[in-house]
PDB file of N, CA and C in Angstrom:
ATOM      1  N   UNK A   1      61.008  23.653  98.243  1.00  0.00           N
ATOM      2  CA  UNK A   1      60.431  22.876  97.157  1.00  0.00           C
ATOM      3  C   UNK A   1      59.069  22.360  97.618  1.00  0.00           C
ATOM      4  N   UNK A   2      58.271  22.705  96.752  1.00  0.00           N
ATOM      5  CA  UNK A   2      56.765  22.098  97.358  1.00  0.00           C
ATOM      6  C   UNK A   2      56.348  20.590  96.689  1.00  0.00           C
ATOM      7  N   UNK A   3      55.398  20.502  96.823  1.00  0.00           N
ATOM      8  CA  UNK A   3      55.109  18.521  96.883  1.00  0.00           C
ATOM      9  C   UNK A   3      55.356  18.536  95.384  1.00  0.00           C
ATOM     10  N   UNK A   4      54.399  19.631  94.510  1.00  0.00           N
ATOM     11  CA  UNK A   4      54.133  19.548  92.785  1.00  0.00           C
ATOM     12  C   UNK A   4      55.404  19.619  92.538  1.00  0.00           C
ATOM     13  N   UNK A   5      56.795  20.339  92.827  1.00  0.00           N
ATOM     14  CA  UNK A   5      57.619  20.280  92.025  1.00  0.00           C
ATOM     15  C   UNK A   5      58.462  18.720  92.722  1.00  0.00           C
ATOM     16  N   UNK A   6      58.385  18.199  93.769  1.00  0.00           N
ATOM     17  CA  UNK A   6      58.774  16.757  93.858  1.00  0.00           C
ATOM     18  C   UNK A   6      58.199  15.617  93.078  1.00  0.00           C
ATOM     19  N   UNK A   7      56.820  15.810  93.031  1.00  0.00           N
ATOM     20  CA  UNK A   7      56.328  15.314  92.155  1.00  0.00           C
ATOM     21  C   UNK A   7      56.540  14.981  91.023  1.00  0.00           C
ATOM     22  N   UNK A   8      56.890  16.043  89.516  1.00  0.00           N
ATOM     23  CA  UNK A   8      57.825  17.081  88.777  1.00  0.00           C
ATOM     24  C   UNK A   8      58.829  16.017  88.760  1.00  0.00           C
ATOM     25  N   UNK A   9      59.893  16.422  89.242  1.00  0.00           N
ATOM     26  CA  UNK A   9      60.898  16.042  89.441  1.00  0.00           C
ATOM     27  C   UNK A   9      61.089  14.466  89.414  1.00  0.00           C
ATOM     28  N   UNK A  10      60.486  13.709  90.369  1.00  0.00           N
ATOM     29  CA  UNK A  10      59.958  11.966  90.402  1.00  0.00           C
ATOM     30  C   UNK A  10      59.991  11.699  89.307  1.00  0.00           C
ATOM     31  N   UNK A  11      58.533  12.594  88.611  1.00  0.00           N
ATOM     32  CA  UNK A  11      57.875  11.636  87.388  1.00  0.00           C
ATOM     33  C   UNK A  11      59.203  11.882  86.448  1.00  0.00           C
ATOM     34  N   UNK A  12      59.766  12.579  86.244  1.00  0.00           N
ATOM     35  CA  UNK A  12      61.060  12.667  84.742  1.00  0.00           C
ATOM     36  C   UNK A  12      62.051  11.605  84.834  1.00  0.00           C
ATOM     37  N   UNK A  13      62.083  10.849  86.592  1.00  0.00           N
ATOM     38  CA  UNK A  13      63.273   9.801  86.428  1.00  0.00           C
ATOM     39  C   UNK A  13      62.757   8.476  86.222  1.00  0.00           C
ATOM     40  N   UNK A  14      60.966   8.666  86.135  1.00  0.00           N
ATOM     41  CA  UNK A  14      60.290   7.320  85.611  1.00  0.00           C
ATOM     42  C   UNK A  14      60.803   6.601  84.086  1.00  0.00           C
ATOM     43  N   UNK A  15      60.898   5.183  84.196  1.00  0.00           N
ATOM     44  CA  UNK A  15      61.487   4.723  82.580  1.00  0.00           C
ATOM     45  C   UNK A  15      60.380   3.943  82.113  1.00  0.00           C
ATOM     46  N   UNK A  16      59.039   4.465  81.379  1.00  0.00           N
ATOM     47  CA  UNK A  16      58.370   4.293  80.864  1.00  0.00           C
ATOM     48  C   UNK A  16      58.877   3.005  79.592  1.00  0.00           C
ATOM     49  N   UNK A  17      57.828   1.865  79.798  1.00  0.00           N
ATOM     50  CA  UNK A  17      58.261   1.128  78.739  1.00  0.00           C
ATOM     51  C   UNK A  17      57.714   1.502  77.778  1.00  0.00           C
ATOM     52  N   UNK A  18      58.430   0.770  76.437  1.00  0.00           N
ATOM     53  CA  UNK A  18      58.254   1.350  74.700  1.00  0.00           C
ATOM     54  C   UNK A  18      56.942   0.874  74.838  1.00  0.00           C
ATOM     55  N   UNK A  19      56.099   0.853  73.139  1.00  0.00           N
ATOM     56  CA  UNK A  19      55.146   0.970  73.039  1.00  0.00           C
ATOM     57  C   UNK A  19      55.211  -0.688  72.068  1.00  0.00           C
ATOM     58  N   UNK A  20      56.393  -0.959  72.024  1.00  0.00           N
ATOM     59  CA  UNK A  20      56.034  -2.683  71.998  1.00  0.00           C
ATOM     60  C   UNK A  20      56.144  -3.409  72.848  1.00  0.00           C
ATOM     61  N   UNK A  21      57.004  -3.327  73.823  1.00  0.00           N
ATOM     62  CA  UNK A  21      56.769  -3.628  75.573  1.00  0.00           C
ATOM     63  C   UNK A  21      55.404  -3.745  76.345  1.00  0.00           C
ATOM     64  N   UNK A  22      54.504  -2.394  76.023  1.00  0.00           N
ATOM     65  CA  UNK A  22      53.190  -2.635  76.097  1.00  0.00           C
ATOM     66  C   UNK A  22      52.436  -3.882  75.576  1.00  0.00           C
ATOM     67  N   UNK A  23      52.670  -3.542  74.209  1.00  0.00           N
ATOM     68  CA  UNK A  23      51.549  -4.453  73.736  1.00  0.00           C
ATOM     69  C   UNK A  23      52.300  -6.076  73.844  1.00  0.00           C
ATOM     70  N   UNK A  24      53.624  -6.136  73.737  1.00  0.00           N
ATOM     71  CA  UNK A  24      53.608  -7.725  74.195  1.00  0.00           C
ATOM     72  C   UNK A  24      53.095  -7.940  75.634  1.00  0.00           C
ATOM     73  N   UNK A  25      53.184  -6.973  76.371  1.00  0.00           N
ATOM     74  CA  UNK A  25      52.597  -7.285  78.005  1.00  0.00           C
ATOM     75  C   UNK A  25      51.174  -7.610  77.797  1.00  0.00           C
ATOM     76  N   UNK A  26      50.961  -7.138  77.037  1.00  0.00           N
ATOM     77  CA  UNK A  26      49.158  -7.220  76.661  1.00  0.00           C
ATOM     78  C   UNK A  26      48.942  -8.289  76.787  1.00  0.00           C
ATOM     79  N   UNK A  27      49.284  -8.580  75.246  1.00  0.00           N
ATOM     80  CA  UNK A  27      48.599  -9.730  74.510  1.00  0.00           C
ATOM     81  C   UNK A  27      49.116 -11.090  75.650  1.00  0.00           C
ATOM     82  N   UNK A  28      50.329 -11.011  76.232  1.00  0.00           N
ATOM     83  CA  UNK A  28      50.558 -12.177  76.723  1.00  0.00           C
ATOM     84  C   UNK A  28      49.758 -12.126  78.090  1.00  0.00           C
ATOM     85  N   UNK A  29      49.029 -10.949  79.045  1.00  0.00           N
ATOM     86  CA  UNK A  29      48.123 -10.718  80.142  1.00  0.00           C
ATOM     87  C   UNK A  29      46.829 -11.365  79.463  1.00  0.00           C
ATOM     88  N   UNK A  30      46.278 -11.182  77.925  1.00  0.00           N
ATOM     89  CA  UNK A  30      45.111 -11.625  77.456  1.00  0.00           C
ATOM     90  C   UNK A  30      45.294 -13.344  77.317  1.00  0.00           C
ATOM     91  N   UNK A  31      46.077 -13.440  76.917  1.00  0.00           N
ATOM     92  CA  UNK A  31      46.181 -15.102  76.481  1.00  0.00           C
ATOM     93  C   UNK A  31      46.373 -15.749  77.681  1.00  0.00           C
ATOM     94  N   UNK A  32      47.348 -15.669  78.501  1.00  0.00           N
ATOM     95  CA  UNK A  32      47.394 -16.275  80.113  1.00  0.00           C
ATOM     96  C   UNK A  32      45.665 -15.937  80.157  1.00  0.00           C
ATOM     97  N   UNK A  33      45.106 -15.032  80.397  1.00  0.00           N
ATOM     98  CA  UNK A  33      43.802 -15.228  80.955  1.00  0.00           C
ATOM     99  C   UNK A  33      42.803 -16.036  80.345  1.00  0.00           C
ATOM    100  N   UNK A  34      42.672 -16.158  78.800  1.00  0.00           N
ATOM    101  CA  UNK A  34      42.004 -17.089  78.075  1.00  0.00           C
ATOM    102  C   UNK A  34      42.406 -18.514  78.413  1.00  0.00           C
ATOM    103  N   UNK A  35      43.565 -18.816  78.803  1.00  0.00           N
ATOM    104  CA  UNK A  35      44.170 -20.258  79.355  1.00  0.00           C
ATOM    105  C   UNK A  35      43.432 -20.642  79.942  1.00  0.00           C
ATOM    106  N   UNK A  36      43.565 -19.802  80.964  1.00  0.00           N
ATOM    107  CA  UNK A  36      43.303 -19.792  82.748  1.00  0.00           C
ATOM    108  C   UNK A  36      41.736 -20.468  82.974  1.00  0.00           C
ATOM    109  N   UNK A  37      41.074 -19.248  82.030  1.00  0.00           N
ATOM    110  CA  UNK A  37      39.723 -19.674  82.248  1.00  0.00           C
ATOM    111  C   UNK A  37      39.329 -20.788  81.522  1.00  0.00           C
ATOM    112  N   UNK A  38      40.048 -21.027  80.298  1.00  0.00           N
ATOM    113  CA  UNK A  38      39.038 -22.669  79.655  1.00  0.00           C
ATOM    114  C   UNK A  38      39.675 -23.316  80.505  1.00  0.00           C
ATOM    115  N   UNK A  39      40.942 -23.864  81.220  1.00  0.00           N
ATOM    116  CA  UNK A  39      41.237 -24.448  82.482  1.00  0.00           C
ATOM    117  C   UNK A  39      40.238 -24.574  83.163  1.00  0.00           C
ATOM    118  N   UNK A  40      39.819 -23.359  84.269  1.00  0.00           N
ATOM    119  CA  UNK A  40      39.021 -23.474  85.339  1.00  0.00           C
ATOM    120  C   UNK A  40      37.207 -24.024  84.921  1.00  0.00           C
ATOM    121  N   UNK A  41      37.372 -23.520  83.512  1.00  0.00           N
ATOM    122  CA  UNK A  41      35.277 -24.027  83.000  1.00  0.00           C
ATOM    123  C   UNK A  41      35.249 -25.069  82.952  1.00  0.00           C
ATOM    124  N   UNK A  42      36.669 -26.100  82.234  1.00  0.00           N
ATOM    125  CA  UNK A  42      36.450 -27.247  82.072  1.00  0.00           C
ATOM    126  C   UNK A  42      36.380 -28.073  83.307  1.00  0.00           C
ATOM    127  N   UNK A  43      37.405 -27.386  84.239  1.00  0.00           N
ATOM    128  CA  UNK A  43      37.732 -28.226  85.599  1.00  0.00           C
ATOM    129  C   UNK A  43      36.032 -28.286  86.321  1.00  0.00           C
ATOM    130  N   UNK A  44      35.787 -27.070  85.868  1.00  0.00           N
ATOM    131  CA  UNK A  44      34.090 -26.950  86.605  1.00  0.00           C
ATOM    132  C   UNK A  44      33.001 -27.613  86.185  1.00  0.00           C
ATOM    133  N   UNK A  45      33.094 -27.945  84.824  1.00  0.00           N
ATOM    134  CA  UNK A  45      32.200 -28.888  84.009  1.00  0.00           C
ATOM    135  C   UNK A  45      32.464 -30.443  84.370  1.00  0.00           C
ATOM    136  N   UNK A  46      33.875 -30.504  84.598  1.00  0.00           N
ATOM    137  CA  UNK A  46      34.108 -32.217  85.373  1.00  0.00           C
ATOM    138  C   UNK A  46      33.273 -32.255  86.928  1.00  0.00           C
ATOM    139  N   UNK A  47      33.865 -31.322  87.715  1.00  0.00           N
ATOM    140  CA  UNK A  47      33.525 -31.301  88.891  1.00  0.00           C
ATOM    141  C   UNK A  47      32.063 -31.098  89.012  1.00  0.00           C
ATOM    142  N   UNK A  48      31.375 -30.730  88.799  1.00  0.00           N
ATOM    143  CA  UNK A  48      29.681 -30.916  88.337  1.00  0.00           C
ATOM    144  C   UNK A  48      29.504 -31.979  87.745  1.00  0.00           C
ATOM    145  N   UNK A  49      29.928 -32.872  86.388  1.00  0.00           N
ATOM    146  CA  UNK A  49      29.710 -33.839  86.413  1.00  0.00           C
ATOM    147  C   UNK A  49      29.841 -35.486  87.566  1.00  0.00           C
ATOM    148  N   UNK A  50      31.231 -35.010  87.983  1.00  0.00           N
ATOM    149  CA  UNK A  50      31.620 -36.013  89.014  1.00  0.00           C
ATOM    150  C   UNK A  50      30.889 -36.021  90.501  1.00  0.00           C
ATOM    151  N   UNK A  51      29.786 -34.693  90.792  1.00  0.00           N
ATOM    152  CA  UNK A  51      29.507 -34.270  91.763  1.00  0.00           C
ATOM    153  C   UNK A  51      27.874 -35.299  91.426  1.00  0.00           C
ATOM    154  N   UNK A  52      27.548 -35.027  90.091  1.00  0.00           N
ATOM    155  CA  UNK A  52      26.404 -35.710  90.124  1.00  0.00           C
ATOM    156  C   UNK A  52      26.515 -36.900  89.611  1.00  0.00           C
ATOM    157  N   UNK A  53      27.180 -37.574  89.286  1.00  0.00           N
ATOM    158  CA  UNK A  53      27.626 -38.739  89.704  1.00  0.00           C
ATOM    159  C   UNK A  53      27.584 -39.815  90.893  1.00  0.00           C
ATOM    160  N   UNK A  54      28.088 -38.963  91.847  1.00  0.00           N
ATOM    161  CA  UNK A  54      28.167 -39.316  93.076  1.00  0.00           C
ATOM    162  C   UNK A  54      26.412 -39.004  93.600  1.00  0.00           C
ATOM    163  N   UNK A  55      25.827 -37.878  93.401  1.00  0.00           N
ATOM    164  CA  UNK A  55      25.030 -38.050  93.742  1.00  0.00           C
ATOM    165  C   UNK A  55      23.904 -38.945  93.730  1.00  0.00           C
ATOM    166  N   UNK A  56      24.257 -39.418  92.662  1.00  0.00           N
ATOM    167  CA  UNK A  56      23.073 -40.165  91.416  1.00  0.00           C
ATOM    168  C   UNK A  56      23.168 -41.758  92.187  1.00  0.00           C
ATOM    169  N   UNK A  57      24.668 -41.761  93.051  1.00  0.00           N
ATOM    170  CA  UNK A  57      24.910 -43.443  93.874  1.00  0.00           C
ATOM    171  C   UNK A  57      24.448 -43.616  94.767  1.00  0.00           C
ATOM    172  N   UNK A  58      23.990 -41.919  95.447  1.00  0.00           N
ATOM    173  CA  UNK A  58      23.579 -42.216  97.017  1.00  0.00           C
ATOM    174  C   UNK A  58      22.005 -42.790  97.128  1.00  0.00           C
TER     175      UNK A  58
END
């Protein structure tokens, strides 16, 4: 048996998810990331503010 037909063989016992499995994986990979980031802009917009803040005492 050569590598292509192991290969062959592998890929047919793969269990491919449905095609609404996909897209809920999606949309919920897109929205976690839209979270994530107004999280981290806002945290960054404080921390720049609070940074010059402090600076503004010295």
């Amino acid at each position: 048996m050569n590598l292509f037909q192991k290969v062959k063989m592998e890929y047919s016992k793969v269990e491919w998810p449905s095609k609404t499995e996909v897209i809920h994986s999606t949309i919920w990979v897109i929205t976690m990331t839209v979270i994530i980031s107004v999280y981290l802009g806002v945290f960054d917009i404080l921390a720049v503010r609070a940074l010059n803040v402090l600076e503004a005492l010295i």
